[in-house]
PDB file of N, CA and C in Angstrom:
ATOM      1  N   UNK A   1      65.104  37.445  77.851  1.00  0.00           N
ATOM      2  CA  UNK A   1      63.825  37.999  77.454  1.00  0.00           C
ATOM      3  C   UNK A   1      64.004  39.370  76.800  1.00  0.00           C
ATOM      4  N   UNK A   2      64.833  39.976  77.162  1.00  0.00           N
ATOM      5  CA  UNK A   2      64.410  41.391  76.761  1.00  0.00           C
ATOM      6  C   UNK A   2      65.525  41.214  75.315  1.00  0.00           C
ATOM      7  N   UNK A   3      66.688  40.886  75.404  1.00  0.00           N
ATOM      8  CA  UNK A   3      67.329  40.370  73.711  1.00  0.00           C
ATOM      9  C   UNK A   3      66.262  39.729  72.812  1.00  0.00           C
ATOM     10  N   UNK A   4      64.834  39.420  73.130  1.00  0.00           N
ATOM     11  CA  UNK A   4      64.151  38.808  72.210  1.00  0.00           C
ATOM     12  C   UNK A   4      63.600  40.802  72.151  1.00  0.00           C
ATOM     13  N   UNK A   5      62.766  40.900  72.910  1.00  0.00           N
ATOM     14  CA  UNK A   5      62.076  42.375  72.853  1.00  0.00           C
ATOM     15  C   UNK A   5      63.223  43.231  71.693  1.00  0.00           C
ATOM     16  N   UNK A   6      64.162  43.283  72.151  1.00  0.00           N
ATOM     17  CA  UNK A   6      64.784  44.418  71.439  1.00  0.00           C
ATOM     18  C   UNK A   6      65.080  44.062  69.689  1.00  0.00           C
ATOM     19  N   UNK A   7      65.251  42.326  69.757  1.00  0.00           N
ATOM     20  CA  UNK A   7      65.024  42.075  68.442  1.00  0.00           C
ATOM     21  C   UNK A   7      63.895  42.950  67.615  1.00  0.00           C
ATOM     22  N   UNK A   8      63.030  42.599  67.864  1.00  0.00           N
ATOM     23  CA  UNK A   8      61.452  42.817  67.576  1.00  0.00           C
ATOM     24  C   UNK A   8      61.463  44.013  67.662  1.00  0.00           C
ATOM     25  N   UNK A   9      61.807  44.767  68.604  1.00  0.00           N
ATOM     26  CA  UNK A   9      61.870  46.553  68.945  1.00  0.00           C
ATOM     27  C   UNK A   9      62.236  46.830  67.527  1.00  0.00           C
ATOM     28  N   UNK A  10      63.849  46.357  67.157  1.00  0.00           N
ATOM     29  CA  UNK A  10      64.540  46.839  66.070  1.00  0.00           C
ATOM     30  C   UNK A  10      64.288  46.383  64.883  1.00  0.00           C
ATOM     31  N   UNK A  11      63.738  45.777  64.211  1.00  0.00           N
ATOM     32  CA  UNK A  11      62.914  45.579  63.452  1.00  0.00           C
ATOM     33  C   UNK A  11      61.142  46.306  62.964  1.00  0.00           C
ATOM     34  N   UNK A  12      60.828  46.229  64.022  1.00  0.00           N
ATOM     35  CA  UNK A  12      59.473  47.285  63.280  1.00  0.00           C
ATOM     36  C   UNK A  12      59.641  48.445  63.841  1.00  0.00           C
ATOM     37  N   UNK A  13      60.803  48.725  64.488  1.00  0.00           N
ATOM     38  CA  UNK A  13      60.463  51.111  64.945  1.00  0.00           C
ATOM     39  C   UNK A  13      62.272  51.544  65.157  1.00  0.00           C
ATOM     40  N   UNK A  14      63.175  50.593  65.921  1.00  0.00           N
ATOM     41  CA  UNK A  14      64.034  50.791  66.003  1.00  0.00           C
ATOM     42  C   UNK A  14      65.162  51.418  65.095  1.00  0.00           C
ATOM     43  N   UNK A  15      65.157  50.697  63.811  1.00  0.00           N
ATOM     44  CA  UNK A  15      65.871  51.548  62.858  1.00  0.00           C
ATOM     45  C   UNK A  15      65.501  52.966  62.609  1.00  0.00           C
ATOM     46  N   UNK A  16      64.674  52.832  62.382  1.00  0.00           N
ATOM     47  CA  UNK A  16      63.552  54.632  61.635  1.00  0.00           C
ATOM     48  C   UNK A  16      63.927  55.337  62.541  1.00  0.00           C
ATOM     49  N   UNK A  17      63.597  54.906  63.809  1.00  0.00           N
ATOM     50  CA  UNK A  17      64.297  55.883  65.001  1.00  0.00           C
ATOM     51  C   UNK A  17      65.502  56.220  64.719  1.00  0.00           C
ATOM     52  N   UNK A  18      66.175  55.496  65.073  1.00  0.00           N
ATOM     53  CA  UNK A  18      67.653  55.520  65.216  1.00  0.00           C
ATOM     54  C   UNK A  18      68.364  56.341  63.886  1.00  0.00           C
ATOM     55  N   UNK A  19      67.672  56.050  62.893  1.00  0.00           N
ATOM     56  CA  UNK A  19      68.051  56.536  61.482  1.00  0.00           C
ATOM     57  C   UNK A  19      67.406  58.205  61.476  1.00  0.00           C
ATOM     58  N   UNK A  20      66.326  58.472  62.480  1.00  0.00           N
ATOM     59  CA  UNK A  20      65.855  59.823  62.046  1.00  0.00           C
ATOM     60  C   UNK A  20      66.493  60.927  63.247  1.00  0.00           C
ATOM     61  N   UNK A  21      67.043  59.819  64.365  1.00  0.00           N
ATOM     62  CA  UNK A  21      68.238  60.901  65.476  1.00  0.00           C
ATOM     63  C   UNK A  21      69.272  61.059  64.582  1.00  0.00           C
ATOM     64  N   UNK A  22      69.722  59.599  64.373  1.00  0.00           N
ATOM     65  CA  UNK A  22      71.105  60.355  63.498  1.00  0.00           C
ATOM     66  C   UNK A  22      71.176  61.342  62.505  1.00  0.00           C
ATOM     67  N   UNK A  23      70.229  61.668  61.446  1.00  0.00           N
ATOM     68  CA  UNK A  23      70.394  62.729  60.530  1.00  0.00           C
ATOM     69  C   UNK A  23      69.818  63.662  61.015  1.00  0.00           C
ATOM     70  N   UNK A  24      68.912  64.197  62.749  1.00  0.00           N
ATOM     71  CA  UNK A  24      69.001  65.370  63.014  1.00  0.00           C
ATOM     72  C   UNK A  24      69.855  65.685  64.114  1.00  0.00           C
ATOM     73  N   UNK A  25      71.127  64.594  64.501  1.00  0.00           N
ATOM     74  CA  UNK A  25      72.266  65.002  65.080  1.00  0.00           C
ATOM     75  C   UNK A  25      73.084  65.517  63.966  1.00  0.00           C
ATOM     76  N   UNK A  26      73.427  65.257  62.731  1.00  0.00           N
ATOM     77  CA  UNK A  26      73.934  65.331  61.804  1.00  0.00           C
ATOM     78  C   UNK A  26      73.591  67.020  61.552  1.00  0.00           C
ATOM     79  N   UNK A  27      72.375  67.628  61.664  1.00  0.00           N
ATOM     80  CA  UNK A  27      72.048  68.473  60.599  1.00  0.00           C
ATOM     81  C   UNK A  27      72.670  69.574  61.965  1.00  0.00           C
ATOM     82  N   UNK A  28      71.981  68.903  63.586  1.00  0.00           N
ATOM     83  CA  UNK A  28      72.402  70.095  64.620  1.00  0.00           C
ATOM     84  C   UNK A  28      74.369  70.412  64.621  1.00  0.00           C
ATOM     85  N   UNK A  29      74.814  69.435  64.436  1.00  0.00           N
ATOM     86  CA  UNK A  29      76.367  69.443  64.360  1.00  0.00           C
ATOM     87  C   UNK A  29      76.825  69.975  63.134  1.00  0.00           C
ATOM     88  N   UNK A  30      76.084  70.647  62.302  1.00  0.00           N
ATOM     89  CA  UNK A  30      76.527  71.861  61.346  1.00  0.00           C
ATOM     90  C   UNK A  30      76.929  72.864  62.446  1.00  0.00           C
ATOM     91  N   UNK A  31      76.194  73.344  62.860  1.00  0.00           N
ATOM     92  CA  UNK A  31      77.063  74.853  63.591  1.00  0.00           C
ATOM     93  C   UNK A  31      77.801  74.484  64.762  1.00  0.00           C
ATOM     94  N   UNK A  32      78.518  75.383  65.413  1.00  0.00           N
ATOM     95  CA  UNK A  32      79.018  75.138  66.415  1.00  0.00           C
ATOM     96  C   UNK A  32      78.306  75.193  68.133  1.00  0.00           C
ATOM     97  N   UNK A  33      77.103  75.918  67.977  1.00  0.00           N
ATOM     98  CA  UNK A  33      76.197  76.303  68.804  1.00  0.00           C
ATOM     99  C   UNK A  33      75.354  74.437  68.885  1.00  0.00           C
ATOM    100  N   UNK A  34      75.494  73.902  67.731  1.00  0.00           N
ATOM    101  CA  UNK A  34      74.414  72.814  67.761  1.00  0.00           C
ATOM    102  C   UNK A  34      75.405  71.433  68.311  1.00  0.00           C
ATOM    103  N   UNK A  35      76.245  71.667  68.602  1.00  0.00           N
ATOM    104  CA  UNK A  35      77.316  70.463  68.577  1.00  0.00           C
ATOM    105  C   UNK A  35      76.731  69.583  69.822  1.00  0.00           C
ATOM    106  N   UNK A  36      76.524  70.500  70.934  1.00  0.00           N
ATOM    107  CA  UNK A  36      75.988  69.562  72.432  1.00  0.00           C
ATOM    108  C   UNK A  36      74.586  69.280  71.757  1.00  0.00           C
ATOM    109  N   UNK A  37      74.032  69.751  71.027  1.00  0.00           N
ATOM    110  CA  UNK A  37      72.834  69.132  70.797  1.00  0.00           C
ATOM    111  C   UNK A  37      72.575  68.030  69.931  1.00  0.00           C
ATOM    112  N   UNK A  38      73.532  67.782  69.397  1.00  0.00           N
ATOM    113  CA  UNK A  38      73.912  66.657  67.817  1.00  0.00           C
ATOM    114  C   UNK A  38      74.286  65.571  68.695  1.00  0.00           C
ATOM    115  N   UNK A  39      75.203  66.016  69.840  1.00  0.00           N
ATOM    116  CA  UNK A  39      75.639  64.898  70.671  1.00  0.00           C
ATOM    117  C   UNK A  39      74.724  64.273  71.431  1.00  0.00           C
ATOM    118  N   UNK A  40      73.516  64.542  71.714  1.00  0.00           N
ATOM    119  CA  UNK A  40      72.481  63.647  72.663  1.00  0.00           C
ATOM    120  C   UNK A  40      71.357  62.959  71.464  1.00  0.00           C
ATOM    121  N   UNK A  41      71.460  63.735  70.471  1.00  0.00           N
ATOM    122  CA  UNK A  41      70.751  62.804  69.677  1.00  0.00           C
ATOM    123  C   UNK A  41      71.232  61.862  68.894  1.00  0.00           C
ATOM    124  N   UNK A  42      72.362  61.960  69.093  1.00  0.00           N
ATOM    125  CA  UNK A  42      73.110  60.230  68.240  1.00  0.00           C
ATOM    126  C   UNK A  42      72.971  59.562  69.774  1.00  0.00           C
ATOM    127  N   UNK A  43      73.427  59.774  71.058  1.00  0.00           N
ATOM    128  CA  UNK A  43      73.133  59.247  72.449  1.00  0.00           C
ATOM    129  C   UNK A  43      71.399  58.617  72.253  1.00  0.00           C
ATOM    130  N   UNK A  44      70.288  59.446  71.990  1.00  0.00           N
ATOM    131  CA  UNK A  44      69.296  58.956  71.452  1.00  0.00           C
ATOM    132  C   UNK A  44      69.449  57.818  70.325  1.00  0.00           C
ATOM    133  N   UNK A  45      69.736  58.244  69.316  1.00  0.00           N
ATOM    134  CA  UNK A  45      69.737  56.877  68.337  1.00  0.00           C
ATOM    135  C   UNK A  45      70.274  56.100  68.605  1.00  0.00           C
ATOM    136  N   UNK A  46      71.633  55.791  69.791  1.00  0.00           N
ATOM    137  CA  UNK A  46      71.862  54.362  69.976  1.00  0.00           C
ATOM    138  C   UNK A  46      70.937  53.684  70.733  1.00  0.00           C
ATOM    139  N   UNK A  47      70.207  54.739  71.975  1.00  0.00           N
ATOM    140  CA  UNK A  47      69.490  54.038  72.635  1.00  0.00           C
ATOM    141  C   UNK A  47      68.075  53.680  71.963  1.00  0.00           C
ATOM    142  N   UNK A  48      67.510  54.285  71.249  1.00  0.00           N
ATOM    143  CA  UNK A  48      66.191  53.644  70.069  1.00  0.00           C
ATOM    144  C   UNK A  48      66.897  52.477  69.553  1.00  0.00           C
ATOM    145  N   UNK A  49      67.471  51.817  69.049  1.00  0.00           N
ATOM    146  CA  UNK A  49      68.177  50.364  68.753  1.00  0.00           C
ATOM    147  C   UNK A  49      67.777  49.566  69.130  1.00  0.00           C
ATOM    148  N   UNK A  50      68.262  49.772  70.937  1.00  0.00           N
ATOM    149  CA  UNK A  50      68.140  48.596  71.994  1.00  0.00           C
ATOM    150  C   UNK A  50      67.235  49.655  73.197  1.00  0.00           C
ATOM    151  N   UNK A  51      66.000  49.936  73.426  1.00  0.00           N
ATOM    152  CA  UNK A  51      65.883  50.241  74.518  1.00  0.00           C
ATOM    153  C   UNK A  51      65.568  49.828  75.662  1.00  0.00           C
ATOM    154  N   UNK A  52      65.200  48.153  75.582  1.00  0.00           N
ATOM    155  CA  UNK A  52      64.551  47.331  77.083  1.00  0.00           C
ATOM    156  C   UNK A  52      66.219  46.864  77.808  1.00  0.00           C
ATOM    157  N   UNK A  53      66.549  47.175  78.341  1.00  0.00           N
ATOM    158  CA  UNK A  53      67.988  46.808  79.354  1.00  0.00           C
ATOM    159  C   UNK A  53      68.367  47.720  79.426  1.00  0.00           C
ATOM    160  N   UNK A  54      68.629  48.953  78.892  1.00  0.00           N
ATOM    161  CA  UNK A  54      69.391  49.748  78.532  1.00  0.00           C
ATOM    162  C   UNK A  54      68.995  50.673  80.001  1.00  0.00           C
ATOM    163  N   UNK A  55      70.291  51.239  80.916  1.00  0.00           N
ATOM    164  CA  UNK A  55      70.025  52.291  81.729  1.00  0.00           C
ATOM    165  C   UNK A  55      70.140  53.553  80.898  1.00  0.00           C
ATOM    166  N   UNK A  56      69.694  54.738  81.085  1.00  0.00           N
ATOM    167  CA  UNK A  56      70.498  56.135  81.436  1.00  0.00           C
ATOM    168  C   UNK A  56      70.569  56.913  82.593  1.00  0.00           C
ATOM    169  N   UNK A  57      71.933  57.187  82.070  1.00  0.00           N
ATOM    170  CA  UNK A  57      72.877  57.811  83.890  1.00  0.00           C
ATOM    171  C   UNK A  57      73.019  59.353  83.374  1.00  0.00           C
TER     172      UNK A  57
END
């Protein structure tokens, strides 16, 4: 059930998400101050992809 949900997730919101963490992990991982912060938002964009199964620890 939820591999059908996340289909459907990723298709109408999932990409855009995932596509708009990654280029503001991208822009925070310019400096060196932004690096831990670049790193939770690509952690964000994988989880916008797939989010029904998915834990975070």
């Amino acid at each position: 059930m939820s591999f059908l949900v996340n289909v459907i997730w990723l298709v109408l919101n999932g990409w855009w998400m995932a596509l708009g963490n990654f280029l503001i992990g991208c822009l925070w991982c310019i400096t060196i101050v932004g690096i831990p912060f670049g790193k939770q938002f690509f952690k964000i964009a994988k989880l916008s992809l797939s989010p029904f199964g998915s834990t975070v620890e």
